[in-house]
N, C-alpha and C. Protein backbone atom coordinates (compact mmCIF):
# COMPACT_ATOMS: atom_id res chain seq x y z
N UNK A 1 116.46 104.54 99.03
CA UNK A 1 115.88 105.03 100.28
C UNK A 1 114.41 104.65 100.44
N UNK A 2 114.12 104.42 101.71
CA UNK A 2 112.39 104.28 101.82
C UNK A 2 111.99 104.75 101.11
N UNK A 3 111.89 106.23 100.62
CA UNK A 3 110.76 107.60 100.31
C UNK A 3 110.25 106.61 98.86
N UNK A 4 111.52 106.22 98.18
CA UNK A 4 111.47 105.59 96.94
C UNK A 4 110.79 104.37 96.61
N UNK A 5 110.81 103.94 97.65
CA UNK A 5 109.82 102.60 97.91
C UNK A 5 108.54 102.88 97.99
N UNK A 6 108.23 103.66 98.58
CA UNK A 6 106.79 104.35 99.14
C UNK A 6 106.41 105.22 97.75
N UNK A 7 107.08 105.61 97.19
CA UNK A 7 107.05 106.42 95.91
C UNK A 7 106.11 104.87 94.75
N UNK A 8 107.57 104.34 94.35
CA UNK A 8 107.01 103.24 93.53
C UNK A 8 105.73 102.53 94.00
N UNK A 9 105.56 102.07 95.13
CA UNK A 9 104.20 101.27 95.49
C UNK A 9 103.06 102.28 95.42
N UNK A 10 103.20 103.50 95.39
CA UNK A 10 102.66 104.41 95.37
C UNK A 10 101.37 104.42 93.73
N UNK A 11 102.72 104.55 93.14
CA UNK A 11 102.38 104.56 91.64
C UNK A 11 101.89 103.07 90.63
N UNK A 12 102.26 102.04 91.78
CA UNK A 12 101.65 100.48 91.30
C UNK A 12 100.12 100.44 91.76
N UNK A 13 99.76 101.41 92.58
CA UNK A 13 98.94 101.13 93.44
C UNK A 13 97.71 101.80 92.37
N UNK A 14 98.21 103.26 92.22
CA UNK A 14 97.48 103.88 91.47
C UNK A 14 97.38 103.53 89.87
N UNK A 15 98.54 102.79 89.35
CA UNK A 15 98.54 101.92 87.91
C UNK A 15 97.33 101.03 88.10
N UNK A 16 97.40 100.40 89.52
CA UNK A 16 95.95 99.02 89.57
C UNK A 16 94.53 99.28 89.55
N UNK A 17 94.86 100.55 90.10
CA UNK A 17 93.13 101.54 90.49
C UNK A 17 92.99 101.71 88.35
N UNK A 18 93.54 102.24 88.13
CA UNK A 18 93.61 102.91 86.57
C UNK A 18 93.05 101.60 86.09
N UNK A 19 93.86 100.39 85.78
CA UNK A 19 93.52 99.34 85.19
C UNK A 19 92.29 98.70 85.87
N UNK A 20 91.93 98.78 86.85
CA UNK A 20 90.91 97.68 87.49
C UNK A 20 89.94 99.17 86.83
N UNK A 21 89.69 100.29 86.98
CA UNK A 21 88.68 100.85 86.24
C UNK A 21 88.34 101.11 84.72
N UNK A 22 89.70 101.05 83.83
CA UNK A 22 89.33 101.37 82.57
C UNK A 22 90.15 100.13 81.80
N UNK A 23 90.60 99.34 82.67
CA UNK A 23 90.81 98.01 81.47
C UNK A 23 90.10 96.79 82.34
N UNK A 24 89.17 96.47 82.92
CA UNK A 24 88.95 95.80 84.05
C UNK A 24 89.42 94.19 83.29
N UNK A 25 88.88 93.72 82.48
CA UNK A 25 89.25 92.35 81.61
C UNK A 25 90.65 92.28 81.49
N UNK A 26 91.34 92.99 81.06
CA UNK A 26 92.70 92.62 81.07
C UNK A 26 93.78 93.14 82.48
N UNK A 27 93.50 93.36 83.29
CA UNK A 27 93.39 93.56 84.48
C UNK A 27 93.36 91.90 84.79
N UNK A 28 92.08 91.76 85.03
CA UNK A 28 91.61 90.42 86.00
C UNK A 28 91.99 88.89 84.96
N UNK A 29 92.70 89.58 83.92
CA UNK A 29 93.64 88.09 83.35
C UNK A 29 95.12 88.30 83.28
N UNK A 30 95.33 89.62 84.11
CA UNK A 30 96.61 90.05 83.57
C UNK A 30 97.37 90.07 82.46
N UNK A 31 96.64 90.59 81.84
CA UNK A 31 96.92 91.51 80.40
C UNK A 31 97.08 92.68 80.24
N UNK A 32 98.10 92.56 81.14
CA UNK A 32 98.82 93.99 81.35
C UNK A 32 100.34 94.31 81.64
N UNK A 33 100.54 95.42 81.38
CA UNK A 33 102.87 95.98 81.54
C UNK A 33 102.39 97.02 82.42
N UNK A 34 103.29 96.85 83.78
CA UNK A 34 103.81 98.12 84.34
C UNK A 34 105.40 97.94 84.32
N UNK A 35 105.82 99.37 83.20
CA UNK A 35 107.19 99.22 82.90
C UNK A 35 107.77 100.68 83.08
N UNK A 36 109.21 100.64 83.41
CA UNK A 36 109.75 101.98 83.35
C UNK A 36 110.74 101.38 81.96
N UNK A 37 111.00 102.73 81.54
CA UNK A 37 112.18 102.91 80.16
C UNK A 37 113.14 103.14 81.02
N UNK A 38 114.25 103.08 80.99
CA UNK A 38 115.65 102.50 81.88
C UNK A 38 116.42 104.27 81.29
N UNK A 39 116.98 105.11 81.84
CA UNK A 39 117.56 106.02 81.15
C UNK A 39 118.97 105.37 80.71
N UNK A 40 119.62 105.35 79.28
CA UNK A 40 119.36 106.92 78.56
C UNK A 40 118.13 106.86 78.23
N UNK A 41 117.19 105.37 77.75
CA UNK A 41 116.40 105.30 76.83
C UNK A 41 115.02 106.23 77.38
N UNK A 42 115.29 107.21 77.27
CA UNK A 42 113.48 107.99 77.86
C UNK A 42 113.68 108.94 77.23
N UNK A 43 112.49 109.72 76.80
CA UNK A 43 112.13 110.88 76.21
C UNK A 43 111.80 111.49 77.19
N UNK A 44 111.23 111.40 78.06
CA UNK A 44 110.96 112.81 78.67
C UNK A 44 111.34 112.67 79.98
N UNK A 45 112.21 113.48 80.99
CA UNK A 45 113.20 113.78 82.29
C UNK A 45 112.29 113.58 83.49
N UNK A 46 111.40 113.32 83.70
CA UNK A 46 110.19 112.75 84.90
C UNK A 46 109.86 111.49 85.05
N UNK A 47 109.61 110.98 86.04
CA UNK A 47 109.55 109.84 86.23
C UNK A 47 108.58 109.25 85.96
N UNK A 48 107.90 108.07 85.55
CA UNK A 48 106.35 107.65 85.13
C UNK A 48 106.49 106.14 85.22
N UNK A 49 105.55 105.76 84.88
CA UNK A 49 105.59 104.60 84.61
C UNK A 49 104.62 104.04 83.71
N UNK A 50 104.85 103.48 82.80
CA UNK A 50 104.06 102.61 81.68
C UNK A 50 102.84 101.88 81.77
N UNK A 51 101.94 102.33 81.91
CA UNK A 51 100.54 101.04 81.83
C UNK A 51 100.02 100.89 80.41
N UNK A 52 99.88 99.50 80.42
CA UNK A 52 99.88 99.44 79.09
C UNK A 52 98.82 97.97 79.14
N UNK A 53 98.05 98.13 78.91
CA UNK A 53 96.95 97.16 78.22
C UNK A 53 95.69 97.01 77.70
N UNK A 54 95.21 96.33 77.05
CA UNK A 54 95.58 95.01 77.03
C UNK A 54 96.74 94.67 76.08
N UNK A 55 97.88 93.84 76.90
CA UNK A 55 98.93 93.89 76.04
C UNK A 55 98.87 92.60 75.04
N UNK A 56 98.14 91.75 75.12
CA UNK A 56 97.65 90.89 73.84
C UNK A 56 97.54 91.29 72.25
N UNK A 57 97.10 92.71 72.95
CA UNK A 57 96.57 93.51 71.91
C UNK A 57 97.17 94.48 71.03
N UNK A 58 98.49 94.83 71.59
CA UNK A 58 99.86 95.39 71.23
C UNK A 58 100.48 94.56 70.00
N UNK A 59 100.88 95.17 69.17
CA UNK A 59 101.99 95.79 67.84
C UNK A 59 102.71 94.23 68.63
N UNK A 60 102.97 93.64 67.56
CA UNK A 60 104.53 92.91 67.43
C UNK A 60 105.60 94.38 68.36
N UNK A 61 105.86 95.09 67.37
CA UNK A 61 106.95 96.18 67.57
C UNK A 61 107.03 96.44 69.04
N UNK A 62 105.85 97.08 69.65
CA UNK A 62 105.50 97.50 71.05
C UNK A 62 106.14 96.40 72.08
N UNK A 63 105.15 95.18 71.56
CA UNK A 63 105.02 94.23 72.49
C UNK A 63 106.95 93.78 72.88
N UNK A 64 107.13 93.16 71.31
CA UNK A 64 108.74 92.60 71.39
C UNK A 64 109.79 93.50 71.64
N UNK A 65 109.65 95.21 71.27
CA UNK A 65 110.89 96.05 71.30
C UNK A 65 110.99 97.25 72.41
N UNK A 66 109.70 98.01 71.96
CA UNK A 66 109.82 99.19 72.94
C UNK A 66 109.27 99.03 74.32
N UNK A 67 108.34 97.98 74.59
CA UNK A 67 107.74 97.22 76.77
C UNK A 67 108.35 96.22 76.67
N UNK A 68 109.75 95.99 76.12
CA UNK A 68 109.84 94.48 76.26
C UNK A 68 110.63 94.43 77.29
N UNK A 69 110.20 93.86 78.61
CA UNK A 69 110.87 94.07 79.61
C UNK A 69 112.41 93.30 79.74
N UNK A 70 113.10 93.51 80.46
CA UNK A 70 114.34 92.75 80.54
C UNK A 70 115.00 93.17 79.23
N UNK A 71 115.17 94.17 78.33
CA UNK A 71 116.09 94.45 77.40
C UNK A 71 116.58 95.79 78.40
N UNK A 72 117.75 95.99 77.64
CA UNK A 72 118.16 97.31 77.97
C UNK A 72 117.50 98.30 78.46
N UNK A 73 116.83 98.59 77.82
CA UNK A 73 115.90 99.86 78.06
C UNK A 73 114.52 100.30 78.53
N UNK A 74 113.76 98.75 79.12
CA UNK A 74 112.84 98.49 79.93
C UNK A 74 112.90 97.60 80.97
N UNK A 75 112.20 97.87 82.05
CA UNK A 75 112.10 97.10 83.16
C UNK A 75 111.04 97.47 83.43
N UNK A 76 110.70 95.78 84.31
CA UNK A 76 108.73 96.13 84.92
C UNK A 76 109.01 97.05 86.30
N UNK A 77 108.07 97.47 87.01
CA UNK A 77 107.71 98.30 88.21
C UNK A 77 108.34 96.88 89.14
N UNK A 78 108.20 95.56 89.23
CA UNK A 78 107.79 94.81 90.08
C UNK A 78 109.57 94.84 90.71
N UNK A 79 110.06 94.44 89.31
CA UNK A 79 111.46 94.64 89.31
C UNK A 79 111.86 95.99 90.22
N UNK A 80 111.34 97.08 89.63
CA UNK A 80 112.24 98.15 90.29
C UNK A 80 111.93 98.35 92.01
N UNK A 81 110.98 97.70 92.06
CA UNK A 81 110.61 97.96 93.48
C UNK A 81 110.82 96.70 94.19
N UNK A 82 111.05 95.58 93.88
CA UNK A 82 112.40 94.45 94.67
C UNK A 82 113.79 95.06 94.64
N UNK A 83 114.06 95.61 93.52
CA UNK A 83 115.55 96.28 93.76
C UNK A 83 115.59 97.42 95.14
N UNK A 84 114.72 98.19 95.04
CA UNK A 84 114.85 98.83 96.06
C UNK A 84 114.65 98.57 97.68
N UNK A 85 113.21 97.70 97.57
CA UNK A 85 113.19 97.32 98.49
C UNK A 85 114.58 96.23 99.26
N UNK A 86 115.50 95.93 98.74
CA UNK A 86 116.58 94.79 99.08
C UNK A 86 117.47 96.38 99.14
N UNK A 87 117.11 97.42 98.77
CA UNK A 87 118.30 98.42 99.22
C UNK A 87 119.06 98.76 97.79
N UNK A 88 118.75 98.10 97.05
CA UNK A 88 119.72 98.47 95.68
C UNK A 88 119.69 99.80 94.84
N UNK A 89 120.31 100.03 93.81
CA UNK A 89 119.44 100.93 92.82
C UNK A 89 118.19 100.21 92.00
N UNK A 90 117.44 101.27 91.67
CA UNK A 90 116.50 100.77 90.93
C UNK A 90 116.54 100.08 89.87
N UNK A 91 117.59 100.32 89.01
CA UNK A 91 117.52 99.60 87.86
C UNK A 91 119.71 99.48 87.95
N UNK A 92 119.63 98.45 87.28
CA UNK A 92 121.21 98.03 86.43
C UNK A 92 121.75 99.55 85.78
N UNK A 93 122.87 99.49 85.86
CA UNK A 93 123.64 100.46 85.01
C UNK A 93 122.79 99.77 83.33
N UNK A 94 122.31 100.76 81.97
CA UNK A 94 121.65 99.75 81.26
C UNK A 94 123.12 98.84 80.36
N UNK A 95 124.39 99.71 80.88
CA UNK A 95 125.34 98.62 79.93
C UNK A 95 125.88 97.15 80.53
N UNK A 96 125.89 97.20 81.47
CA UNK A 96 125.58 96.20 82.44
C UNK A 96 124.61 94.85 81.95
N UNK A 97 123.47 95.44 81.66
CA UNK A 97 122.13 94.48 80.92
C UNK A 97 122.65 94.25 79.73
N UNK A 98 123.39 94.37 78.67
CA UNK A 98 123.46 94.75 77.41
C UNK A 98 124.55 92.99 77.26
């Protein structure tokens, strides 16, 4: 639905304000993840979204397993908000991806 669209750009918008003030360098080289965890894979039942940088600077582990976008259990913002915007769900069933 719209609301959801307006929701997500919402929260990219305010991810960019966050990063252009407290990561500004990796920001302006894009050294940066805006990612959602795909449910089941989430710990906590609210919606959020991941900012994460400078991601240069990230764990092997981080970088390759738990933001690694396009696995099962992560996807970027950019993604979820082309899916919606084209009308879809936000993300794949995650067995679907698997």
């Amino acid at each position: 639905p719209a609301h959801d669209v307006e929701l997500v750009r919402e929260m990219k918008a305010t991810a960019e304000t966050v990063l252009q003030e407290y990561q500004p360098k990796a920001y302006a080289n894009k050294d940066y993840l805006l990612c959602f965890h795909v449910p089941p894979f989430t710990t906590v039942s609210h919606l959020h979204v991941h900012v994460v940088a400078p991601v240069s600077q990230m764990s092997y582990f981080l970088r390759r397993v738990v933001y690694h976008c396009g696995m099962p259990w992560s996807t970027t913002l950019e993604d979820v908000l082309d899916r919606l915007e084209k009308g879809q769900p936000a993300v794949d069933s995650w067995l679907s991806r698997m």
